[in-house]
C-alpha atoms as a PDB file:
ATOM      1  CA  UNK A   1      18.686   8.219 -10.052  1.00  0.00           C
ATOM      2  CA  UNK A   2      17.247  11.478 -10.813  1.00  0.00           C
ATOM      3  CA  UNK A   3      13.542  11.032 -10.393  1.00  0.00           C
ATOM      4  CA  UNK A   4      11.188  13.207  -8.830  1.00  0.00           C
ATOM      5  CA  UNK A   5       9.116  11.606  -6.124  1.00  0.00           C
ATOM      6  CA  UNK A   6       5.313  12.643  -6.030  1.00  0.00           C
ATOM      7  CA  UNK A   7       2.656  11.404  -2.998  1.00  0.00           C
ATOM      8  CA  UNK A   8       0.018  11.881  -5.386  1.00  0.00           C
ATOM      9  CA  UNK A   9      -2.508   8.995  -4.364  1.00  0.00           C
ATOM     10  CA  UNK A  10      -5.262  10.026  -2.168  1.00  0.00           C
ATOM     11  CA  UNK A  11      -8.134   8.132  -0.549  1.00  0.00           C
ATOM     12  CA  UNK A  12     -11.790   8.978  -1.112  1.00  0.00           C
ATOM     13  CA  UNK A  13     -13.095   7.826   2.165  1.00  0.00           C
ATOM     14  CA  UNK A  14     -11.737   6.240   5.479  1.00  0.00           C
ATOM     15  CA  UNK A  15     -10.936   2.060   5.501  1.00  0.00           C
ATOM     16  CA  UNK A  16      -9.436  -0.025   7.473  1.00  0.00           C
ATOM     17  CA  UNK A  17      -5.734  -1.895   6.925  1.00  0.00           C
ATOM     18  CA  UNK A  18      -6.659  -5.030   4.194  1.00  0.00           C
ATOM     19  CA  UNK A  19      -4.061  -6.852   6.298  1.00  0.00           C
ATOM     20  CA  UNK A  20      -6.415  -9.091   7.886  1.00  0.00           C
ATOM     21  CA  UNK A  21      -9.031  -9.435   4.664  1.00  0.00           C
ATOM     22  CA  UNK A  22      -8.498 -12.652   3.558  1.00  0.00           C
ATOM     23  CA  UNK A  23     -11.561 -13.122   1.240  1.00  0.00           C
ATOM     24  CA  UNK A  24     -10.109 -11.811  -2.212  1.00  0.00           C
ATOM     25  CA  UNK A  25     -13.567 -10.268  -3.398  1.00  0.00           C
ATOM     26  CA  UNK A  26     -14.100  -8.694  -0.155  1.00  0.00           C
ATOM     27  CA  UNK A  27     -10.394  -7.311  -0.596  1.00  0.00           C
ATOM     28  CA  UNK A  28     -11.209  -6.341  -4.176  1.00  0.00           C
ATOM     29  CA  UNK A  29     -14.971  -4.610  -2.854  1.00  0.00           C
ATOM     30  CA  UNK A  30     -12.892  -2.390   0.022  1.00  0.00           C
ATOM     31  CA  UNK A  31     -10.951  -0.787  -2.659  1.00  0.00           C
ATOM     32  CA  UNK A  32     -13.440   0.010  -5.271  1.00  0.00           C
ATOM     33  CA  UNK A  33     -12.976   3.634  -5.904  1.00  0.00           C
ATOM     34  CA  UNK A  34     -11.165   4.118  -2.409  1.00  0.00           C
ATOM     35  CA  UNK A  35      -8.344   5.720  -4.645  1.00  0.00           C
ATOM     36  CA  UNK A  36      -7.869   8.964  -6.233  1.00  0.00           C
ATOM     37  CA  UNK A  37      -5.218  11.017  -8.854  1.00  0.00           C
ATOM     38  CA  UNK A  38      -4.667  14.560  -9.744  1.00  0.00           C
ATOM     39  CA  UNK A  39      -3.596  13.747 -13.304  1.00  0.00           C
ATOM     40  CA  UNK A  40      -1.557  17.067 -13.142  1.00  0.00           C
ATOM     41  CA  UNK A  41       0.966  14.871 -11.550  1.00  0.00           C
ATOM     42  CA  UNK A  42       0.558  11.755 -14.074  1.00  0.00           C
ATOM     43  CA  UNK A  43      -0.922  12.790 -17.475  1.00  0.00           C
ATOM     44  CA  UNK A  44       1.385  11.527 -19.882  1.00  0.00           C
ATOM     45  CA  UNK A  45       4.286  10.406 -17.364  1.00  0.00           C
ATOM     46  CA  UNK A  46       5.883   7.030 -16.722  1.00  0.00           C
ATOM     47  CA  UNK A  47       5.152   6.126 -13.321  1.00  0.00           C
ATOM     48  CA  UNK A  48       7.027   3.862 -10.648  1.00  0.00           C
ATOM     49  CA  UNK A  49       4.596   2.784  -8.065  1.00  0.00           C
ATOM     50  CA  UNK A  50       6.279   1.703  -4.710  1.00  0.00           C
ATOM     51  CA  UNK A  51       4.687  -0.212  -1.976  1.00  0.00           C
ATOM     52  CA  UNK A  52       6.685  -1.631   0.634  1.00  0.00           C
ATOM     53  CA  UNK A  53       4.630  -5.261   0.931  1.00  0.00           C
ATOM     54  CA  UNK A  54       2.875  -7.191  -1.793  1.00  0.00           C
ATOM     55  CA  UNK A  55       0.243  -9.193  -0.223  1.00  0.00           C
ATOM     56  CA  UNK A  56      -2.060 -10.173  -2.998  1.00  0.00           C
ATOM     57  CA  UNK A  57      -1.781  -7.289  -5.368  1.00  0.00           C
ATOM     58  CA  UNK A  58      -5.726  -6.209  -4.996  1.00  0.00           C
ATOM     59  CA  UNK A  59      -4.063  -2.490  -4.082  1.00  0.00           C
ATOM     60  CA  UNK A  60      -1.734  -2.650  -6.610  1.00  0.00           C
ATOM     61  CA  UNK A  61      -3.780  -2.925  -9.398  1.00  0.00           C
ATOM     62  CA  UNK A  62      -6.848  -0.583  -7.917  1.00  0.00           C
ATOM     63  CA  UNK A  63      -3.842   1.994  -7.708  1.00  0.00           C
ATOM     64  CA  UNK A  64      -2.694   1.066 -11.449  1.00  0.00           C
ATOM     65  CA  UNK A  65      -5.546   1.239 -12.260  1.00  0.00           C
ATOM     66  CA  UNK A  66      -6.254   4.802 -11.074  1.00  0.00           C
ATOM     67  CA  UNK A  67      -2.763   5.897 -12.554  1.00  0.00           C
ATOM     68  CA  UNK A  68      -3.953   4.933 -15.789  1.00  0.00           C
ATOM     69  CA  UNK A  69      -7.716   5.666 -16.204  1.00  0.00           C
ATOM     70  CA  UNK A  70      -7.914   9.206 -14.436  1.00  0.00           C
ATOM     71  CA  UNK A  71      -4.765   9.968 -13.850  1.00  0.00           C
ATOM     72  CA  UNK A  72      -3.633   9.036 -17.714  1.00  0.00           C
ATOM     73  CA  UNK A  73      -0.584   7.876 -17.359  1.00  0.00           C
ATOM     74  CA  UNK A  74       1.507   7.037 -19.914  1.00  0.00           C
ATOM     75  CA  UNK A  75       2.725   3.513 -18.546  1.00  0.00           C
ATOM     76  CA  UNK A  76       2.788   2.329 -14.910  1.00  0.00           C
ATOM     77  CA  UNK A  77       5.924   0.288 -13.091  1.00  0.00           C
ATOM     78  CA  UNK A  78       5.465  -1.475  -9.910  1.00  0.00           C
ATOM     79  CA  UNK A  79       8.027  -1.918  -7.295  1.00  0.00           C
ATOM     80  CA  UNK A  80       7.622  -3.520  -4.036  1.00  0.00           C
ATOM     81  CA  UNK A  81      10.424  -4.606  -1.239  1.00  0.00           C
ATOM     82  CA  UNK A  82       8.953  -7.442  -0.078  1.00  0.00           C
ATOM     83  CA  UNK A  83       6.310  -9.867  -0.266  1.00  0.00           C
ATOM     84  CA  UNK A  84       4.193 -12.026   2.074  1.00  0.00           C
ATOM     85  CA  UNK A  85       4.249 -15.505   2.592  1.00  0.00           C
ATOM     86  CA  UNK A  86       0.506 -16.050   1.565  1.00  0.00           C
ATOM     87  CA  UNK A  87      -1.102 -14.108  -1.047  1.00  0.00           C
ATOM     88  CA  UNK A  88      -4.830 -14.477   0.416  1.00  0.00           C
END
């Protein structure tokens, strides 16, 4: 596949791993603008965003999210390798 790969997510400010945030709004608060685009990379592109775990998606969709509002994507993919048994 000819793609170009781009590390083009940055965080505004230090957090620690989700992994052990159950709570979903407490997930959902950590992440609140923790995420940042240079829509240089993104403005008008089709983006594939890969993770390598899927927990509950709360990171997923901030980072959509970003990729769409300020970093004005054109359309946003999502690809992940695997999944965790519980989605808290």
């Amino acid at each position: 596949v000819n793609m170009p790969v781009v590390e083009c997510i940055t965080t505004t400010r230090p957090t620690a791993q989700l992994k052990g945030v159950t709570d979903s709004a407490k997930r959902k608060e950590l992440v609140d603008g923790l995420y940042a685009v240079d829509p240089q990379h993104t403005c008008g592109k089709n983006v594939l965003l890969f993770d390598d775990l899927f927990r509950s998606g709360t990171t997923m969709n901030a980072i959509t999210d970003v990729l769409l509002q300020q970093g004005q994507a054109a359309t946003v993919r999502v690809l992940t390798i695997t999944k965790t048994r519980s989605n808290q």
